[in-house]
C-alpha atoms as a PDB file:
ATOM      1  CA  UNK A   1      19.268  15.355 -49.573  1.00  0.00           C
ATOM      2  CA  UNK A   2      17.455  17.953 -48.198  1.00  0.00           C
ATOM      3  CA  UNK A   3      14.468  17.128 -45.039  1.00  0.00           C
ATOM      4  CA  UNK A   4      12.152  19.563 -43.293  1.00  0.00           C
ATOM      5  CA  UNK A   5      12.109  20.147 -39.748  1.00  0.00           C
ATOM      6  CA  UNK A   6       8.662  21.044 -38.340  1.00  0.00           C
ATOM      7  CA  UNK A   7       8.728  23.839 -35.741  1.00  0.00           C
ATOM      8  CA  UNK A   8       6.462  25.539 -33.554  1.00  0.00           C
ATOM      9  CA  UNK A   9       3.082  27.731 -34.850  1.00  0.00           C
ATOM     10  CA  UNK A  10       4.258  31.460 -34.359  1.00  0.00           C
ATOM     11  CA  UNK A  11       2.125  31.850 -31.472  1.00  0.00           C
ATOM     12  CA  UNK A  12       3.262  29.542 -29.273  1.00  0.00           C
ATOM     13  CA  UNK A  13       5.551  32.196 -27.681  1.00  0.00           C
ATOM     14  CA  UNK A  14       6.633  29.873 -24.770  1.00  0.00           C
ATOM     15  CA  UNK A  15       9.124  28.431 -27.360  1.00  0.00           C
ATOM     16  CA  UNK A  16      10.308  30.535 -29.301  1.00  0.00           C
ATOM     17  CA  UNK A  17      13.511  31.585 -27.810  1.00  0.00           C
ATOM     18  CA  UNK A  18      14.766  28.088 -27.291  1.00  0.00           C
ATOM     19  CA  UNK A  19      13.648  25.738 -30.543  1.00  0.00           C
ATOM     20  CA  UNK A  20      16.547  27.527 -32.365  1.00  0.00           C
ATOM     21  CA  UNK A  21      19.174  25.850 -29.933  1.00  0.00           C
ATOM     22  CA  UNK A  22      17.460  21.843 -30.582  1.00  0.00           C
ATOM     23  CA  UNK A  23      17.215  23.002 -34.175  1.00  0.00           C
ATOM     24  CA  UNK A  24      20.968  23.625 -34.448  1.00  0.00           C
ATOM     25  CA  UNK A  25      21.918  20.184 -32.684  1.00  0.00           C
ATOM     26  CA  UNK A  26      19.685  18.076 -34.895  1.00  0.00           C
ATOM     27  CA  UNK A  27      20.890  20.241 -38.230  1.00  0.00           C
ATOM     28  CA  UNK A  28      24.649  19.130 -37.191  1.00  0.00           C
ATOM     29  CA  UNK A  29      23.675  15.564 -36.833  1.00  0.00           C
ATOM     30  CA  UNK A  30      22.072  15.243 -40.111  1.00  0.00           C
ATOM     31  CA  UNK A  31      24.722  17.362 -42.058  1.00  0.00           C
ATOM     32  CA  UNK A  32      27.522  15.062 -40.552  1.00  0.00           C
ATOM     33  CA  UNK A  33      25.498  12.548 -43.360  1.00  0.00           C
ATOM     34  CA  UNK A  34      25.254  15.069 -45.883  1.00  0.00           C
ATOM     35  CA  UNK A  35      21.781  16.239 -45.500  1.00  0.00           C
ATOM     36  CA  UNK A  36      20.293  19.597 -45.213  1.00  0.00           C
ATOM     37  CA  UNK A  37      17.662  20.724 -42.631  1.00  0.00           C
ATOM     38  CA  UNK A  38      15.303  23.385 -43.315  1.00  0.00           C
ATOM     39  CA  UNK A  39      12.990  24.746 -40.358  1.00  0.00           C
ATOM     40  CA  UNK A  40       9.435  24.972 -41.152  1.00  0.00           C
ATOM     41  CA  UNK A  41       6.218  26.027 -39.083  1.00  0.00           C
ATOM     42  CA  UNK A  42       4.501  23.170 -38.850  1.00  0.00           C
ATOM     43  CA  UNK A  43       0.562  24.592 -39.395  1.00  0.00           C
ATOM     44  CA  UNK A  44       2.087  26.469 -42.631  1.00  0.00           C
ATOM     45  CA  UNK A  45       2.242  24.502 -45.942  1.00  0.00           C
ATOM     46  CA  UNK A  46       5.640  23.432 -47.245  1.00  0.00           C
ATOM     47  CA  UNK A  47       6.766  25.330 -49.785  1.00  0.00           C
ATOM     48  CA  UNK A  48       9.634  23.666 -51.734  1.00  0.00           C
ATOM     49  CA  UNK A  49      10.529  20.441 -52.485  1.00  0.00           C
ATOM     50  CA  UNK A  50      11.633  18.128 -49.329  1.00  0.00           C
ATOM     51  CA  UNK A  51      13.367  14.316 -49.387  1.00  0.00           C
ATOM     52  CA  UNK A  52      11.177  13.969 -46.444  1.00  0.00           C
ATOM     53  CA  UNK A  53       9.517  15.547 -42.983  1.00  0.00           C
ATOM     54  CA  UNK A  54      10.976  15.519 -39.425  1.00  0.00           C
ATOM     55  CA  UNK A  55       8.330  16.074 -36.733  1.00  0.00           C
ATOM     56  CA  UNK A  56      10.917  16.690 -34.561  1.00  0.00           C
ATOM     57  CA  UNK A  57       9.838  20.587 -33.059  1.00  0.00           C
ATOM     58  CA  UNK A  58       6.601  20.342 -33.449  1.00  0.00           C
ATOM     59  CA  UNK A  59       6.076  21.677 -30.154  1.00  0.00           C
ATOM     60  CA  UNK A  60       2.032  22.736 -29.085  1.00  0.00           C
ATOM     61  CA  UNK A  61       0.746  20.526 -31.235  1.00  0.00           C
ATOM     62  CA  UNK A  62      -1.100  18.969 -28.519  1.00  0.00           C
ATOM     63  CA  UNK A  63      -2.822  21.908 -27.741  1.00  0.00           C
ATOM     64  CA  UNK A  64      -4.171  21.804 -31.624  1.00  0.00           C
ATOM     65  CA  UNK A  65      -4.796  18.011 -32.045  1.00  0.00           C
ATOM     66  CA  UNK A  66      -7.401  18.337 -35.042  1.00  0.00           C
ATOM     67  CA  UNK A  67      -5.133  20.667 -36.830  1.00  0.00           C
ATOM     68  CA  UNK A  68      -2.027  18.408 -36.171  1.00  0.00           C
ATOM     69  CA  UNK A  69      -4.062  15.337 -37.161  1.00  0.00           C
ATOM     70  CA  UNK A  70      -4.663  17.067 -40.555  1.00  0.00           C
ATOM     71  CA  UNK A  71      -1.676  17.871 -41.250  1.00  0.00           C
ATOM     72  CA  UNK A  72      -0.686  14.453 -40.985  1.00  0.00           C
ATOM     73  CA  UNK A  73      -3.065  13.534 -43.313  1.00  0.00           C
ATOM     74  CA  UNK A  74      -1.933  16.475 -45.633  1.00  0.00           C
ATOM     75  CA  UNK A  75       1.089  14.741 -45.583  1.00  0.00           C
ATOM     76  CA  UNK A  76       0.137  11.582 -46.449  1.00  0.00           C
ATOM     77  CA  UNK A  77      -2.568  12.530 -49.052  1.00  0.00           C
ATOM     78  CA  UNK A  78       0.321  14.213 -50.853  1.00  0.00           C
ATOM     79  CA  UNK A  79       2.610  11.848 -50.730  1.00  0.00           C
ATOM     80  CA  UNK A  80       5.358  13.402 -48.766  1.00  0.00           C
ATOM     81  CA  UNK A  81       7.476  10.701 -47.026  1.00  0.00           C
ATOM     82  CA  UNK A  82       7.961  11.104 -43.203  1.00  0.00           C
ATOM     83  CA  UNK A  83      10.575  10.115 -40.992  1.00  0.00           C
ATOM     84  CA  UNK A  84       8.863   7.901 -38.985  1.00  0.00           C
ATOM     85  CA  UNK A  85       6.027   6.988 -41.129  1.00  0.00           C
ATOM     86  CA  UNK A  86       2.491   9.026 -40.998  1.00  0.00           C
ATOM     87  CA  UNK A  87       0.623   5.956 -39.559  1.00  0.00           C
ATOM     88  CA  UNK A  88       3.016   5.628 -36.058  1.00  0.00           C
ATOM     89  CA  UNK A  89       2.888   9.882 -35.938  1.00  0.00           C
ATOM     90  CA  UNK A  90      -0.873   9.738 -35.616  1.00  0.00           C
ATOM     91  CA  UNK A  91      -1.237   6.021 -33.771  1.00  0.00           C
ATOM     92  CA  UNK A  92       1.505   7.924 -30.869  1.00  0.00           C
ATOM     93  CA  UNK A  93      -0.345  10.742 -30.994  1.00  0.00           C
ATOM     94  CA  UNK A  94      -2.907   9.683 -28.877  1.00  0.00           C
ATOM     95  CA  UNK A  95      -1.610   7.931 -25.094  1.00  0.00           C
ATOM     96  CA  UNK A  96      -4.317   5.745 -25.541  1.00  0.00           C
ATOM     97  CA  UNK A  97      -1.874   3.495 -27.566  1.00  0.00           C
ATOM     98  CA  UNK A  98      -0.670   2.670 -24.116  1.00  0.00           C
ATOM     99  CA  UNK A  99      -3.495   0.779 -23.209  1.00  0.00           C
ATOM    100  CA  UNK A 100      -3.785  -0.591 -26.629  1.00  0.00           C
ATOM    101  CA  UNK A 101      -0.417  -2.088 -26.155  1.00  0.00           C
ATOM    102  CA  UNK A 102      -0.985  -3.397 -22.716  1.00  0.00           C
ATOM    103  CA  UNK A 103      -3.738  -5.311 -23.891  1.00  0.00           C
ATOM    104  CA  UNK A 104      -1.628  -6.765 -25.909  1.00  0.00           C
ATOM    105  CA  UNK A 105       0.709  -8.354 -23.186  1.00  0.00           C
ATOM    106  CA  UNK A 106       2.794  -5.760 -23.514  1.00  0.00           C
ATOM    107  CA  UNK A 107       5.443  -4.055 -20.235  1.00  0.00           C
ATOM    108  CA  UNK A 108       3.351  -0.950 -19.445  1.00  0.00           C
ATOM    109  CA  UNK A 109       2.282   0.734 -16.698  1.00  0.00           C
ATOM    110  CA  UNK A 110      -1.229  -0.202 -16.186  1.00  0.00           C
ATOM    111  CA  UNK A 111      -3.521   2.222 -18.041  1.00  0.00           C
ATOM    112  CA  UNK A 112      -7.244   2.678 -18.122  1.00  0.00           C
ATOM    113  CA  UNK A 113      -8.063   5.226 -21.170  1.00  0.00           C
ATOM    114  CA  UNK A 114     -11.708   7.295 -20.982  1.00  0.00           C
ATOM    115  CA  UNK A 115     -13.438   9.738 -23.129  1.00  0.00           C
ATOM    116  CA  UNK A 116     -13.755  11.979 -20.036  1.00  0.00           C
ATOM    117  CA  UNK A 117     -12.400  11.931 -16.510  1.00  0.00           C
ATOM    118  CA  UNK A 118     -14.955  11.977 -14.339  1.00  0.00           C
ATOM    119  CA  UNK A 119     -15.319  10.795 -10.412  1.00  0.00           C
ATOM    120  CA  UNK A 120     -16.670   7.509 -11.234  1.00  0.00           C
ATOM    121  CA  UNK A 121     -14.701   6.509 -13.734  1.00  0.00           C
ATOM    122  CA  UNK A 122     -11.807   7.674 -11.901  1.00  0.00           C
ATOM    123  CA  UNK A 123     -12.634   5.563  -9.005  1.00  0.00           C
ATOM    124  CA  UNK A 124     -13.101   2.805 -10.921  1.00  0.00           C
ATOM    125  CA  UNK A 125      -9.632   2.841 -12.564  1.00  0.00           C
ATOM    126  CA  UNK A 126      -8.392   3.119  -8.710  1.00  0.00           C
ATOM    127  CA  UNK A 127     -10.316  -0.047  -7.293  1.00  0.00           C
ATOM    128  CA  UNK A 128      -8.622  -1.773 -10.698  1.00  0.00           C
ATOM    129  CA  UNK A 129      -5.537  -0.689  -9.507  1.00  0.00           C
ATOM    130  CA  UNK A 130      -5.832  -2.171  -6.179  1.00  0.00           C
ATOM    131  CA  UNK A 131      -6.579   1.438  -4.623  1.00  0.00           C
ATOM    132  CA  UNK A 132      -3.957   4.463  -3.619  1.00  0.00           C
ATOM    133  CA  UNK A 133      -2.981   7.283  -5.362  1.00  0.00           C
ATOM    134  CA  UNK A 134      -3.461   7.450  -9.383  1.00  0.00           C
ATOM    135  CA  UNK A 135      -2.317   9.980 -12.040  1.00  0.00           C
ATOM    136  CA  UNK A 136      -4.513  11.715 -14.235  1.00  0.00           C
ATOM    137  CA  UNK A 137      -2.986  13.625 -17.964  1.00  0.00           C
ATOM    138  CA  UNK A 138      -4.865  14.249 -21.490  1.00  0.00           C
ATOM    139  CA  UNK A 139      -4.823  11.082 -23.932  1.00  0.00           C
ATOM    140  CA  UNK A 140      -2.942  14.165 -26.213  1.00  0.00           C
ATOM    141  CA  UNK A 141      -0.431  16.267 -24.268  1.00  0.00           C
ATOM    142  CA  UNK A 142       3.099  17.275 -23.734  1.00  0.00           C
ATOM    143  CA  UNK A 143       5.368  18.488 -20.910  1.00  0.00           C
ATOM    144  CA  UNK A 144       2.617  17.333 -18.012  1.00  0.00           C
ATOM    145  CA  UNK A 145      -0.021  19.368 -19.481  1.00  0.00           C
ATOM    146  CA  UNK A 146      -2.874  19.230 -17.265  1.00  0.00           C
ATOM    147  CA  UNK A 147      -1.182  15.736 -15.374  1.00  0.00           C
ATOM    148  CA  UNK A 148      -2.958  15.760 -11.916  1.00  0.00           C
ATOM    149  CA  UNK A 149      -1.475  13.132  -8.820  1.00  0.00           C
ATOM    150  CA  UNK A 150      -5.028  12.410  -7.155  1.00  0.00           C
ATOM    151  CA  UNK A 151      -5.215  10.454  -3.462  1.00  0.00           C
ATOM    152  CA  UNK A 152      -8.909   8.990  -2.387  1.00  0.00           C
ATOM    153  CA  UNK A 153     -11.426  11.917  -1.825  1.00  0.00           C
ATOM    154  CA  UNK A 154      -9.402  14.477  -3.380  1.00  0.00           C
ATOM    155  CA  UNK A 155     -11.588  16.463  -5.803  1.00  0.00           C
ATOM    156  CA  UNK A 156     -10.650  17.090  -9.639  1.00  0.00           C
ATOM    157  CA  UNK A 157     -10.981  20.809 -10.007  1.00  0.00           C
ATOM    158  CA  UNK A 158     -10.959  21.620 -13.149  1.00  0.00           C
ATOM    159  CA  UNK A 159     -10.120  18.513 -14.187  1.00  0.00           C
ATOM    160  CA  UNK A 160      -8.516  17.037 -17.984  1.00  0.00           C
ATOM    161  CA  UNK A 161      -9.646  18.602 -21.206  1.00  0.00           C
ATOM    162  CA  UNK A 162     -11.212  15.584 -23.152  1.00  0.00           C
ATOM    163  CA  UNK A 163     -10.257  12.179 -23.599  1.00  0.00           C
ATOM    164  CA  UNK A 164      -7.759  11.252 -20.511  1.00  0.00           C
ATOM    165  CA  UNK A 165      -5.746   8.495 -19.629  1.00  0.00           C
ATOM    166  CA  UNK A 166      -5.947   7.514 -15.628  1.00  0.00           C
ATOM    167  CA  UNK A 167      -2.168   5.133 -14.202  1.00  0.00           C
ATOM    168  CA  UNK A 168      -1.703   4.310 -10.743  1.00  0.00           C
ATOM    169  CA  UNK A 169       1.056   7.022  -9.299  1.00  0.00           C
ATOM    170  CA  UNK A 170       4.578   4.982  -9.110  1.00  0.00           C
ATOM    171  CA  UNK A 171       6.423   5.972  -6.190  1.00  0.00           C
ATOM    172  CA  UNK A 172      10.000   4.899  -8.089  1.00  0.00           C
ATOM    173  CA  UNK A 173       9.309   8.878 -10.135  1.00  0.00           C
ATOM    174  CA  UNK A 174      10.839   9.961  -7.385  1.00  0.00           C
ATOM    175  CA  UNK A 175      13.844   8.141  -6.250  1.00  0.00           C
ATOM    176  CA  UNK A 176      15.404   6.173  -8.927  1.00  0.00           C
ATOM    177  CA  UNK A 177      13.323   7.971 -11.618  1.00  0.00           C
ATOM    178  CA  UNK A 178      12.482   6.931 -15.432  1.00  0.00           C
ATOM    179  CA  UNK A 179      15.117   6.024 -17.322  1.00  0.00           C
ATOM    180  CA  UNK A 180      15.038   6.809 -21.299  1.00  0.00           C
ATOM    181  CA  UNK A 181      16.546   5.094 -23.844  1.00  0.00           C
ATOM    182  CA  UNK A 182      17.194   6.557 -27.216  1.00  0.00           C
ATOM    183  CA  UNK A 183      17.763   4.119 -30.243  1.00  0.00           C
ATOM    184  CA  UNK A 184      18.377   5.484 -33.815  1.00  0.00           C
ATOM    185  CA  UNK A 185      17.614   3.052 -36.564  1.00  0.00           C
ATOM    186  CA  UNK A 186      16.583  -0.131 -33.742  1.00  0.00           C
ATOM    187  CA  UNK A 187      19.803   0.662 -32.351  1.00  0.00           C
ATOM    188  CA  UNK A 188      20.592   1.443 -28.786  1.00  0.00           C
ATOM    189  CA  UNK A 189      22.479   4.780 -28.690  1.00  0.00           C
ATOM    190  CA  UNK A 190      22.444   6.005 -25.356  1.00  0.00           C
ATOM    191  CA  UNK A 191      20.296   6.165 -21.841  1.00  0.00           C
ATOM    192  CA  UNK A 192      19.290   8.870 -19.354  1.00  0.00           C
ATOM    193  CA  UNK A 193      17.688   9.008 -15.975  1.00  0.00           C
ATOM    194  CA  UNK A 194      15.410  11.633 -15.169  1.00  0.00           C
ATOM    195  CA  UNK A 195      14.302  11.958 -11.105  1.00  0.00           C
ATOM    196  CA  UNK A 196      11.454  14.079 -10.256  1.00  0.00           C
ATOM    197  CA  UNK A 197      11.844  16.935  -7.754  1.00  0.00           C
ATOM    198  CA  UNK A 198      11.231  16.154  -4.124  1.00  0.00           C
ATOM    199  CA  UNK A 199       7.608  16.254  -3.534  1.00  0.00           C
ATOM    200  CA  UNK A 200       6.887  16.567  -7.311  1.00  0.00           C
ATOM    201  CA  UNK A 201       5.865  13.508  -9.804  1.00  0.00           C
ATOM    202  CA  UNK A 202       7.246  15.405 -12.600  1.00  0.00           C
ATOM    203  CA  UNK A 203      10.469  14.658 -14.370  1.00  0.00           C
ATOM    204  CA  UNK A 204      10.862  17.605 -16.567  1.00  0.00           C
ATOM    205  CA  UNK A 205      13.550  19.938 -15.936  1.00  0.00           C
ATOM    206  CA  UNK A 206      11.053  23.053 -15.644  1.00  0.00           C
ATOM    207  CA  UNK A 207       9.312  21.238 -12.412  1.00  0.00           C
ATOM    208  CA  UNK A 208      12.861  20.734 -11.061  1.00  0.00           C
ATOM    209  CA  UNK A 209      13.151  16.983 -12.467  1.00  0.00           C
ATOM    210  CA  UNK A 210      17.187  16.056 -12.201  1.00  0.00           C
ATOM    211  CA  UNK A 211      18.612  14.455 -15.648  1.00  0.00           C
ATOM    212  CA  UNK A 212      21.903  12.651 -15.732  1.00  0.00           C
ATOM    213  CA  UNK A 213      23.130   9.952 -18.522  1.00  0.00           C
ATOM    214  CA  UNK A 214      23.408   6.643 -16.976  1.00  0.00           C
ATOM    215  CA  UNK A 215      24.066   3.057 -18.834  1.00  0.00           C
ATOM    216  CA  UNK A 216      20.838   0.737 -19.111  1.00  0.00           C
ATOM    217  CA  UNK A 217      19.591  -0.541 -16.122  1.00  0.00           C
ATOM    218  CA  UNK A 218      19.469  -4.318 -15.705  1.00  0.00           C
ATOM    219  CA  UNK A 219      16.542  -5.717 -18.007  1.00  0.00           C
ATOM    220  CA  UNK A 220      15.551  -2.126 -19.332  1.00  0.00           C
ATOM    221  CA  UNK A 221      17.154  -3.040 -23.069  1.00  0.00           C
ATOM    222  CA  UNK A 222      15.279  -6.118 -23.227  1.00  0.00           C
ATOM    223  CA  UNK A 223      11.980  -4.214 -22.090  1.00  0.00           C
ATOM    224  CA  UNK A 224      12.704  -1.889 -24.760  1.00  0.00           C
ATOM    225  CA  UNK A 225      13.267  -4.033 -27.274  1.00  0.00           C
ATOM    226  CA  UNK A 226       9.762  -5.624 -26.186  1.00  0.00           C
ATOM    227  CA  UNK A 227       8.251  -2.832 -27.039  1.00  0.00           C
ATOM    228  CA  UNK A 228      10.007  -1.591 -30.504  1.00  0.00           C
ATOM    229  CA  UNK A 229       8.920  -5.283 -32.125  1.00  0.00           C
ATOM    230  CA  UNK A 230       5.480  -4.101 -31.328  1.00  0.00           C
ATOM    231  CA  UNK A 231       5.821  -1.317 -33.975  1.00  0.00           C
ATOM    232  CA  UNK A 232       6.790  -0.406 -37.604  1.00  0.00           C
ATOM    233  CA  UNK A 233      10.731  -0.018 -37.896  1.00  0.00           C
ATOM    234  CA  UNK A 234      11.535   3.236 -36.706  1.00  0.00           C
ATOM    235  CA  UNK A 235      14.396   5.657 -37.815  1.00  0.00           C
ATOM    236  CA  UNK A 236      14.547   7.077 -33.929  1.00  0.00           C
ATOM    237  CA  UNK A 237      12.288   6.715 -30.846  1.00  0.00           C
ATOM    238  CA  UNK A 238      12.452   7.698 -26.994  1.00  0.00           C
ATOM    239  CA  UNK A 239      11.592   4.749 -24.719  1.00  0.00           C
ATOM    240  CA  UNK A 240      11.057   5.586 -21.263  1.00  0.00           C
ATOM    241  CA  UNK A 241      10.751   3.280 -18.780  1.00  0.00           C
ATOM    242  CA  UNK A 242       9.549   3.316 -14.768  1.00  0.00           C
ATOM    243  CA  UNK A 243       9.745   0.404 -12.213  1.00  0.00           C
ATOM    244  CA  UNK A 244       6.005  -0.714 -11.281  1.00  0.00           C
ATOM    245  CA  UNK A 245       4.488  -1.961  -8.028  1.00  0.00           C
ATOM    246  CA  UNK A 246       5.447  -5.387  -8.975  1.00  0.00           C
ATOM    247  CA  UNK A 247       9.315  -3.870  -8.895  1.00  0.00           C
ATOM    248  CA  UNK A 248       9.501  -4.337 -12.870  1.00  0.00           C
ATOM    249  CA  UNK A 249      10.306  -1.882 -15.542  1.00  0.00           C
ATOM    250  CA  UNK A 250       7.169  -1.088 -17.529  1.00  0.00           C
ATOM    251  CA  UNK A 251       6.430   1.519 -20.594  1.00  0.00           C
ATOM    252  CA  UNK A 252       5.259   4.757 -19.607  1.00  0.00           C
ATOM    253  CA  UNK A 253       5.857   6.521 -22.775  1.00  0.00           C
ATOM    254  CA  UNK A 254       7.061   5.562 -26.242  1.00  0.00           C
ATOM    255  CA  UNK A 255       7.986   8.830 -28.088  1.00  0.00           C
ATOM    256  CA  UNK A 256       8.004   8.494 -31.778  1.00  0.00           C
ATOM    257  CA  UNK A 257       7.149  12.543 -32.741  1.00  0.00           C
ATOM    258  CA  UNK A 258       9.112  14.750 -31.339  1.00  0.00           C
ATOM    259  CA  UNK A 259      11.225  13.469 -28.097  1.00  0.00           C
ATOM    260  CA  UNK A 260      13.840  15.045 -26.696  1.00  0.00           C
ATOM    261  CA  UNK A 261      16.999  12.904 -27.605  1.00  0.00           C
ATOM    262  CA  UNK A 262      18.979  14.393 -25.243  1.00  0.00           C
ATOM    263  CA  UNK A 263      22.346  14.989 -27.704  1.00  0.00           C
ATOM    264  CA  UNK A 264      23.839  17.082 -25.396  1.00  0.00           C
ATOM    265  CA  UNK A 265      24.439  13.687 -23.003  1.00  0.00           C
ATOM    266  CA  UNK A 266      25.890  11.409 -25.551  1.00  0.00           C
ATOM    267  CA  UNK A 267      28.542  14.087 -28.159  1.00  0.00           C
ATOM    268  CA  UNK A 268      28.323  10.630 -30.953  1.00  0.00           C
ATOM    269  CA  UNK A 269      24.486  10.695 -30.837  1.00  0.00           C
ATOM    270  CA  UNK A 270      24.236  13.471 -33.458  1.00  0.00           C
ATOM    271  CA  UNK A 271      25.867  11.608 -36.085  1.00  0.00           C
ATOM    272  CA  UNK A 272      23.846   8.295 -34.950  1.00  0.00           C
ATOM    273  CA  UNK A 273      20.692  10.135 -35.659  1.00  0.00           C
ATOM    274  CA  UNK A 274      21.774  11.816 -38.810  1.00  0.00           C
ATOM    275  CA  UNK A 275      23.029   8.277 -40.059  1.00  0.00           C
ATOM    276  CA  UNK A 276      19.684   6.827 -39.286  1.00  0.00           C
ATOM    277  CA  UNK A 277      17.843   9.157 -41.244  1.00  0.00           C
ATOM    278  CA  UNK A 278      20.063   9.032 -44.164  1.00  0.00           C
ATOM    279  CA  UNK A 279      19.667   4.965 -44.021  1.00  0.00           C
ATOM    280  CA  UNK A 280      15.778   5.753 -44.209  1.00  0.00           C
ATOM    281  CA  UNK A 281      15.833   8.018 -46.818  1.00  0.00           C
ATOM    282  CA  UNK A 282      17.711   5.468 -48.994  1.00  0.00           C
ATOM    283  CA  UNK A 283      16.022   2.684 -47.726  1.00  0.00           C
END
């Protein structure tokens, strides 16, 4: 079996001295099932015959959306199976998915999604919030793109590009932090914390966030589980959760492209992931 891994456009410069390194970690994991990985850009066409894609360094695709939303329905026009399928790629492309699910009684962090950010409707979101500080980010982004923590009267400068997605700020970023948890095939494999930097509201290790591997939290399984029986089966996602206001764990992302599975915290997760794309491809 042989699968596709899409990588970043050439000119996205910022990663190209590192995607080698999560290349390498996913390759082992799926040759530990007998499958071969082969990187490929992911705005050039494939040129060989593939068992199926793997979004899984696609990296800057946000900062393409159109393209990346054509490609996906290259894909599917063509035929070419994905791991996950083409309809949850583009539905968790855009955050607004977030709000779609809330609506839906689902755990999430209480999101109000826009077409643009502007004062008003920013201020509106707060007063639906119950007032304080809120967080501003792009419906389509990565690695806090453009995420702006805004008190009362502060002013937007130059704002969000396009459609945006305004969340009241959760003080919890900061001391207990989000907690992800990785499942491969429906399964649990393994959990992480990540703690944003003191006086920062980002957990990503380039702002200074602090990841560690932790076991689940109390109630953070179930909350994930909530959540994965609100989509199509999936052969691997990233659920990370955040405690609320109300105290209680709640969605703030579901990552079903290209997450970060964080291998290097769990040495069995490798094979977990490769076995849970092999049991998709023969599914």
């Amino acid at each position: 079996m042989k699968v596709a891994i899409l990588t970043p456009a050439v000119e996205e410069l910022l990663y190209k001295s590192f995607w080698p390194e999560w290349f390498a970690k996913l390759e082992a994991g799926l040759a530990a099932s007998g499958i071969e990985a082969i990187p490929q850009i992911w705005t050039d066409p494939l040129e060989g015959g593939f068992d199926a894609v793997l979004p899984m360094i696609a990296w800057g695709y946000h900062k393409r959306p159109a393209d990346w939303l054509a490609r996906l329905d290259r894909f599917e026009a063509e035929g070419q199976r994905m791991i996950n399928p083409v309809e949850v790629l583009r539905w968790n492309t855009d955050k607004a998915y977030l709000a779609e699910l809330g609506a839906k009684g689902a755990p999430v962090v209480p999101t109000v999604s826009v077409e643009a950010l502007t004062p008003e409707n920013l201020e509106a979101a707060r007063e639906s919030f119950g007032g304080g500080v809120v967080v501003a980010k792009p419906r389509i982004s990565g690695g806090s793109h453009q995420t702006l923590k805004l008190s009362p009267g502060d002013d937007l400068g130059d704002g969000v590009d396009g459609p945006a997605l305004i969340q009241p700020f959760l003080p919890a970023v900061g001391k207990e932090g989000e907690i992800s948890l990785l499942y491969f095939a429906g399964k649990f494999s393994h959990a992480v914390t990540k703690v944003a930097a003191r006086g920062d509201f980002r957990v990503q290790p380039q702002f200074g966030g602090k990841i560690s591997r932790v076991k689940p939290w109390d109630g953070a399984e179930a909350v994930a589980q909530e959540i994965l029986a609100a989509v199509p089966p999936l052969a691997y996602a990233r659920i990370d959760l955040l405690r609320g206001l109300d105290g209680q764990l709640k969605l703030m992302e579901l990552e079903a492209i290209e997450p970060d599975l964080f291998l290097q915290y769990a040495p069995k997760a490798g094979g977990r992931f490769g076995a849970a794309v092999k049991a998709a491809l023969e599914a």
